[in-house]
C-alpha atoms as a PDB file:
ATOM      1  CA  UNK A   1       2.627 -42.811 -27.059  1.00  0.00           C
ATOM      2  CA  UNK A   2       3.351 -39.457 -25.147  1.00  0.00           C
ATOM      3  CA  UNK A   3       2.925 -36.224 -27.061  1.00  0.00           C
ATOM      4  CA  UNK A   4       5.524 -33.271 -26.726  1.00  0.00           C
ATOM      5  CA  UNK A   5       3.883 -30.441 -26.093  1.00  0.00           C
ATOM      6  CA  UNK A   6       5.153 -27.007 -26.745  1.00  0.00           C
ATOM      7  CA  UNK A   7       4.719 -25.271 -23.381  1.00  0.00           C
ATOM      8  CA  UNK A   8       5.252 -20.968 -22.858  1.00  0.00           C
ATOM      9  CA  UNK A   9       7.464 -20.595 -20.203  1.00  0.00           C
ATOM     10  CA  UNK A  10       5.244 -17.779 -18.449  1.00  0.00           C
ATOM     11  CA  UNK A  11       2.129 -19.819 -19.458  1.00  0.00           C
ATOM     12  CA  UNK A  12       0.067 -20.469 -16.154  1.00  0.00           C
ATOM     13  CA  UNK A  13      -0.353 -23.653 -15.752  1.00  0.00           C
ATOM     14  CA  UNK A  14      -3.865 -24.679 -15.521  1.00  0.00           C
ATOM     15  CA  UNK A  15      -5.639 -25.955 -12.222  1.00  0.00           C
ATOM     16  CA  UNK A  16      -9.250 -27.562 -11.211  1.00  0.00           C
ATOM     17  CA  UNK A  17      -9.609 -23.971  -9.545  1.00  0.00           C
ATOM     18  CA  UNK A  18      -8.969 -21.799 -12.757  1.00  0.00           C
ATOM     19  CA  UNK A  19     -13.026 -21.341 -12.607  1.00  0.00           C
ATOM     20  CA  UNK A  20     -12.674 -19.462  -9.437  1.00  0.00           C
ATOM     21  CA  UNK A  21      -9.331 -17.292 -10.871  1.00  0.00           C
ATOM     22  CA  UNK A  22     -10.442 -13.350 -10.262  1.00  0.00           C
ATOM     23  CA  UNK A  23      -8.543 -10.771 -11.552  1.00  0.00           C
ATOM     24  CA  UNK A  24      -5.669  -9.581  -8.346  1.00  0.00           C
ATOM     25  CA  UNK A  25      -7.813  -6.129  -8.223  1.00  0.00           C
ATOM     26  CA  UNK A  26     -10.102  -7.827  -6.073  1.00  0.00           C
ATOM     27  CA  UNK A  27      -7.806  -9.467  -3.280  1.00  0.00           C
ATOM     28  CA  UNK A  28      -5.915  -5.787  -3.178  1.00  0.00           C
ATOM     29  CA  UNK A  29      -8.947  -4.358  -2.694  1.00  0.00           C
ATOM     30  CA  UNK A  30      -9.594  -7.103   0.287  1.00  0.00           C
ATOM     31  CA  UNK A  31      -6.855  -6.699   1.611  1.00  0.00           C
ATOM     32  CA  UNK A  32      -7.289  -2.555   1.357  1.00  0.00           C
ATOM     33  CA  UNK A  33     -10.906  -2.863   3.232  1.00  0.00           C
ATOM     34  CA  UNK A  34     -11.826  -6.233   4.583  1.00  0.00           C
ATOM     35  CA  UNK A  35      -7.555  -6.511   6.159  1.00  0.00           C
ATOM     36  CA  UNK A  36      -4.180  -8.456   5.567  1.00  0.00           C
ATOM     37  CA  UNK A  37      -4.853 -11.538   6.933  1.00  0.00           C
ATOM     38  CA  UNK A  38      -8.464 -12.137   4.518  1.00  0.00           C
ATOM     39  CA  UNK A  39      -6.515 -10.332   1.263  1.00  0.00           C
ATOM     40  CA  UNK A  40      -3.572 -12.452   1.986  1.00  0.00           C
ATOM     41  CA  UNK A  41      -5.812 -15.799   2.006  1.00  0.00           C
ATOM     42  CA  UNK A  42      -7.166 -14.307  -0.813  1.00  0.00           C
ATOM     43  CA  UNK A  43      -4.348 -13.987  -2.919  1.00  0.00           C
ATOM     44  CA  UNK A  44      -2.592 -17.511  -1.993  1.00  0.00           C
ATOM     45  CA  UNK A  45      -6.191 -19.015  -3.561  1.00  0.00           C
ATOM     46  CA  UNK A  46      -6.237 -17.044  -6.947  1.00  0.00           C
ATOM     47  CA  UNK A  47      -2.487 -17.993  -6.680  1.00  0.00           C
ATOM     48  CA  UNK A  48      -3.508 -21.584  -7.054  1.00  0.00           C
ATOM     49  CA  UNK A  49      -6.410 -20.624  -9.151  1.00  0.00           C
ATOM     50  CA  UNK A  50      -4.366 -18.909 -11.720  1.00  0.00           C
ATOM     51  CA  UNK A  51      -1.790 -21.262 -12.102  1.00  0.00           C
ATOM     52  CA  UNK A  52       0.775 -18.579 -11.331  1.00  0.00           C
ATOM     53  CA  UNK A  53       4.404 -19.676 -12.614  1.00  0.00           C
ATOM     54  CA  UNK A  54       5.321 -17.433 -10.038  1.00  0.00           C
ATOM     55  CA  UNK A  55       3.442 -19.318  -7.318  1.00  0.00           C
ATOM     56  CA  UNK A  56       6.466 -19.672  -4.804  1.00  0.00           C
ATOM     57  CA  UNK A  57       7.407 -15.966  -4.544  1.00  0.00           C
ATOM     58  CA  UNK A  58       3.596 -15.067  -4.468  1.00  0.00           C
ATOM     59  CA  UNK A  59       3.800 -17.197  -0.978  1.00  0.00           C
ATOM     60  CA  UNK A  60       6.745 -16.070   0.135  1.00  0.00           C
ATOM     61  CA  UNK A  61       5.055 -12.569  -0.004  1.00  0.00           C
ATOM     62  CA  UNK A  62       1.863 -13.970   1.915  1.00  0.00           C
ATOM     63  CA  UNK A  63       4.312 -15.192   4.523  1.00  0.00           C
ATOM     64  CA  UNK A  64       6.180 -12.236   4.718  1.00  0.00           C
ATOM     65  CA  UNK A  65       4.161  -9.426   5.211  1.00  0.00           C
ATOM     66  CA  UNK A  66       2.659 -11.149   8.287  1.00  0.00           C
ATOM     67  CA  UNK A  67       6.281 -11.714   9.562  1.00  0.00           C
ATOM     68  CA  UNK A  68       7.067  -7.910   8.394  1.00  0.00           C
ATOM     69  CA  UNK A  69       3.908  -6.701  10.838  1.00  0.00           C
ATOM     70  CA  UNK A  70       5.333  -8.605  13.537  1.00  0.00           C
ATOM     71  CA  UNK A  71       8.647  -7.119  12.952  1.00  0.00           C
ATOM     72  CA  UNK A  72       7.492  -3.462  12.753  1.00  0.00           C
ATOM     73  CA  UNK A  73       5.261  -4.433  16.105  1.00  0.00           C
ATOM     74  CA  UNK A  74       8.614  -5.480  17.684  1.00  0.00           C
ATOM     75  CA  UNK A  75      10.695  -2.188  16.686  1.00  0.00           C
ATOM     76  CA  UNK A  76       7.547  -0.194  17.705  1.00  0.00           C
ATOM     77  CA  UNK A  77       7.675  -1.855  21.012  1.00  0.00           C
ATOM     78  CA  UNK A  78      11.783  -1.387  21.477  1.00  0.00           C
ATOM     79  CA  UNK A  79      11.614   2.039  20.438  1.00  0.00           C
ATOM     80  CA  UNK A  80       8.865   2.891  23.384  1.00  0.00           C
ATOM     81  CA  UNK A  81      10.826   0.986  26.082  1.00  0.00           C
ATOM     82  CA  UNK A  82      14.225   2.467  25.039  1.00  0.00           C
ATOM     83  CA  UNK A  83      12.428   5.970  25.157  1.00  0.00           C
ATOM     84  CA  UNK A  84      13.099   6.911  21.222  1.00  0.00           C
ATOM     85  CA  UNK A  85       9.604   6.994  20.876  1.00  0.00           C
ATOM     86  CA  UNK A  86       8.670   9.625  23.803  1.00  0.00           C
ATOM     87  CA  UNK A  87       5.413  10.191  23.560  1.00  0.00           C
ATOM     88  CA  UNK A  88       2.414   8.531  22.053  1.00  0.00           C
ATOM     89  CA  UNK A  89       2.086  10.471  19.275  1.00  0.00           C
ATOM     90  CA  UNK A  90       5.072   9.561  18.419  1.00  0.00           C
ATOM     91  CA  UNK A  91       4.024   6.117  18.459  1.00  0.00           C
ATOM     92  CA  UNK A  92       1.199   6.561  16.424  1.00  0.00           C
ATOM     93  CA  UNK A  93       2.946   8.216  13.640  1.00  0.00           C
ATOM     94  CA  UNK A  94       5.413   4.937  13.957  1.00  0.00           C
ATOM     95  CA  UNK A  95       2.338   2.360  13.414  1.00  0.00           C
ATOM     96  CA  UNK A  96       1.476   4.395  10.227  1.00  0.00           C
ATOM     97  CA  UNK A  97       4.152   1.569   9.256  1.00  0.00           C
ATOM     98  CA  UNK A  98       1.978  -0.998   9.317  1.00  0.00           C
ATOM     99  CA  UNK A  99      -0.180  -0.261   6.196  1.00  0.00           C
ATOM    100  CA  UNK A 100       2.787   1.100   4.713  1.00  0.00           C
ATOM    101  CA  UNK A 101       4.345  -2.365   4.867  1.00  0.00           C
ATOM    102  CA  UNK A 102       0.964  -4.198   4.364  1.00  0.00           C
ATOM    103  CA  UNK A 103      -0.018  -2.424   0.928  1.00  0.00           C
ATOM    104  CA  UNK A 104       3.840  -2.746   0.279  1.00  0.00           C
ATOM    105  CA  UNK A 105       3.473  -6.838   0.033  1.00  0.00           C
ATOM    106  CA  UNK A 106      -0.509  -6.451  -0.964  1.00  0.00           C
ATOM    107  CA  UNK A 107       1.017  -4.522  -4.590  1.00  0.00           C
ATOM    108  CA  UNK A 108       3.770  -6.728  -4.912  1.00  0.00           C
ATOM    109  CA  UNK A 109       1.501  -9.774  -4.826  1.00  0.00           C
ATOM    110  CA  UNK A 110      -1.089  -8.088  -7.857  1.00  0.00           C
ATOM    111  CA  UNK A 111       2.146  -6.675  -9.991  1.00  0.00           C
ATOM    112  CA  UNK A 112       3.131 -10.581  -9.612  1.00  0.00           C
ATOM    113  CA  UNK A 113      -0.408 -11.883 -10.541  1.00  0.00           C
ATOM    114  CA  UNK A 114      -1.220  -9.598 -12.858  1.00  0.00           C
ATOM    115  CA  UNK A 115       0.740 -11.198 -15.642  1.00  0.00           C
ATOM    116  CA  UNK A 116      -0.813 -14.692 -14.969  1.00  0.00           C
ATOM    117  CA  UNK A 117      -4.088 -13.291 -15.188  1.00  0.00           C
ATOM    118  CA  UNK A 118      -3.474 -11.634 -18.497  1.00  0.00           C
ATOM    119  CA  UNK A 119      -1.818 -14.570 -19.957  1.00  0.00           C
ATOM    120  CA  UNK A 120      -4.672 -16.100 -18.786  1.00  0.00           C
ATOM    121  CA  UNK A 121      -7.124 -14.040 -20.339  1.00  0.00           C
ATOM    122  CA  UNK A 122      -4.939 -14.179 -23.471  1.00  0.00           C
ATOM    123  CA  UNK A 123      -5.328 -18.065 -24.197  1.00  0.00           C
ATOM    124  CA  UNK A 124      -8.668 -17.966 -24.006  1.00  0.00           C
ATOM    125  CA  UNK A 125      -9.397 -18.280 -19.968  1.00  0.00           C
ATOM    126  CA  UNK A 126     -11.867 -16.132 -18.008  1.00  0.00           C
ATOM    127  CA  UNK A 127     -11.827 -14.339 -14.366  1.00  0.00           C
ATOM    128  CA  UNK A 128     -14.999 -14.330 -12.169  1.00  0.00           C
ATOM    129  CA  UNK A 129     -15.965 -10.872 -11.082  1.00  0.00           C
ATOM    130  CA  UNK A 130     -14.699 -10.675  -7.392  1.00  0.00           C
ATOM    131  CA  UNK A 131     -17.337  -8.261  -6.404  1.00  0.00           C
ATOM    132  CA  UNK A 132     -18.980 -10.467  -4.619  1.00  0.00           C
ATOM    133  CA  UNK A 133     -16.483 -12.127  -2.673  1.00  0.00           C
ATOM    134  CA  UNK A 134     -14.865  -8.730  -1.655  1.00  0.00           C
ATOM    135  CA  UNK A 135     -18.693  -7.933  -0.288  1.00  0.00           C
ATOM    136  CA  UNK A 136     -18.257 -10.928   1.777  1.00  0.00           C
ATOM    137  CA  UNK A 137     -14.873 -11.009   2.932  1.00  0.00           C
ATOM    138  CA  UNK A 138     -15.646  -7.385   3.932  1.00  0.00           C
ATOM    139  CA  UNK A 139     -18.799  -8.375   6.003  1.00  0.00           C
ATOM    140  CA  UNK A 140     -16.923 -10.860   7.328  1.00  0.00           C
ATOM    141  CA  UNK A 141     -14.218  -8.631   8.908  1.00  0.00           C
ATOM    142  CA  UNK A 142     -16.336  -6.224  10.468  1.00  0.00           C
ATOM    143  CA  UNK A 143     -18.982  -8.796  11.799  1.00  0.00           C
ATOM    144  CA  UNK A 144     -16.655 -12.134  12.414  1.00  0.00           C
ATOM    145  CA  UNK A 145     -12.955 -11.458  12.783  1.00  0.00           C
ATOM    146  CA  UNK A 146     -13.347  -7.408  14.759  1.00  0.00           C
ATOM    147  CA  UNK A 147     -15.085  -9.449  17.716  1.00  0.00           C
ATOM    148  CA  UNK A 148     -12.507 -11.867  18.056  1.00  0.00           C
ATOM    149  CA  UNK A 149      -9.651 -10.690  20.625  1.00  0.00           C
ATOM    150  CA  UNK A 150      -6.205 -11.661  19.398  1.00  0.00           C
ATOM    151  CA  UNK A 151      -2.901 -10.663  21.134  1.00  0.00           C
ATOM    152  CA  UNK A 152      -1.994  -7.350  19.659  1.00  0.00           C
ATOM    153  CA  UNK A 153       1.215  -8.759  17.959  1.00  0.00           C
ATOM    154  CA  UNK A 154      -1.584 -10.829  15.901  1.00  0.00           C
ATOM    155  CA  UNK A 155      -3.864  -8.077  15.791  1.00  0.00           C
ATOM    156  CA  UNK A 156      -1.855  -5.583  13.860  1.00  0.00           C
ATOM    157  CA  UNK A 157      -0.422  -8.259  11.713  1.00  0.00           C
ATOM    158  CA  UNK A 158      -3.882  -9.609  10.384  1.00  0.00           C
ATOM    159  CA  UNK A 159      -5.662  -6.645  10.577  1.00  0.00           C
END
């Protein structure tokens, strides 16, 4: 006989992975110093790992701030050959977009896991320290992925 079970509509839903569930600090932070494309990886797993009931805009946010890079890369690019970006400081004030809209999609991705975690926390669950995986993924971005030549549409998108 099946039981009803009173389920909290914002209660995360729990996973296999909730033992690897850090608190969103840490991807922010990987994303801050080790680059998008590691914090964004980042934050899709302690999506899963949380059980976020907001899992589906927490992609869409990892999908979109890749596609936003690209975008800003392709405005940056129309604005040099249609001369409204003269000169190249002007162009380097315009990338300053880039970790604009990076950190933009970075913070709306912990504001949106921040409540699973707590509610998380709240019923009893626990977060791993992320310390150590922020040591890594930063070691891994300055020894692995800053020797690997990517087009420069990819490169300012991941980076």
């Amino acid at each position: 006989m099946a039981v009803a079970r009173y389920r909290i509509p914002d209660e995360p839903r729990t996973t296999g992975l909730v033992k690897y569930a850090v608190d969103p600090m840490w991807p922010l932070l990987a994303t801050m110093l080790a680059g998008n494309g590691i914090g964004l990886l980042w934050f899709a797993f302690n999506t899963r790992a949380l059980g976020s009931v907001s899992a589906a805009r927490e992609y869409g946010y990892a999908l979109l701030s890749p596609l936003a890079c690209v975008a800003v890369f392709l405005a940056i690019a129309a604005g040099v050959e249609s001369r409204w970006l003269p000169n190249d400081a002007s162009v380097e004030y315009a990338k300053l977009a880039y970790p604009a809209v990076k950190l933009t999609f970075a913070y709306l991705l912990y504001l949106s896991q921040a409540r699973s975690a707590e509610l998380l926390t709240h019923y009893g669950g626990t977060l791993r320290n992320g310390a150590i995986g922020l040591f890594a993924c930063f070691l891994l971005s300055r020894n692995v992925i800053d020797g690997m030549l990517l087009p420069a549409l990819l490169d300012e998108a991941l980076r």
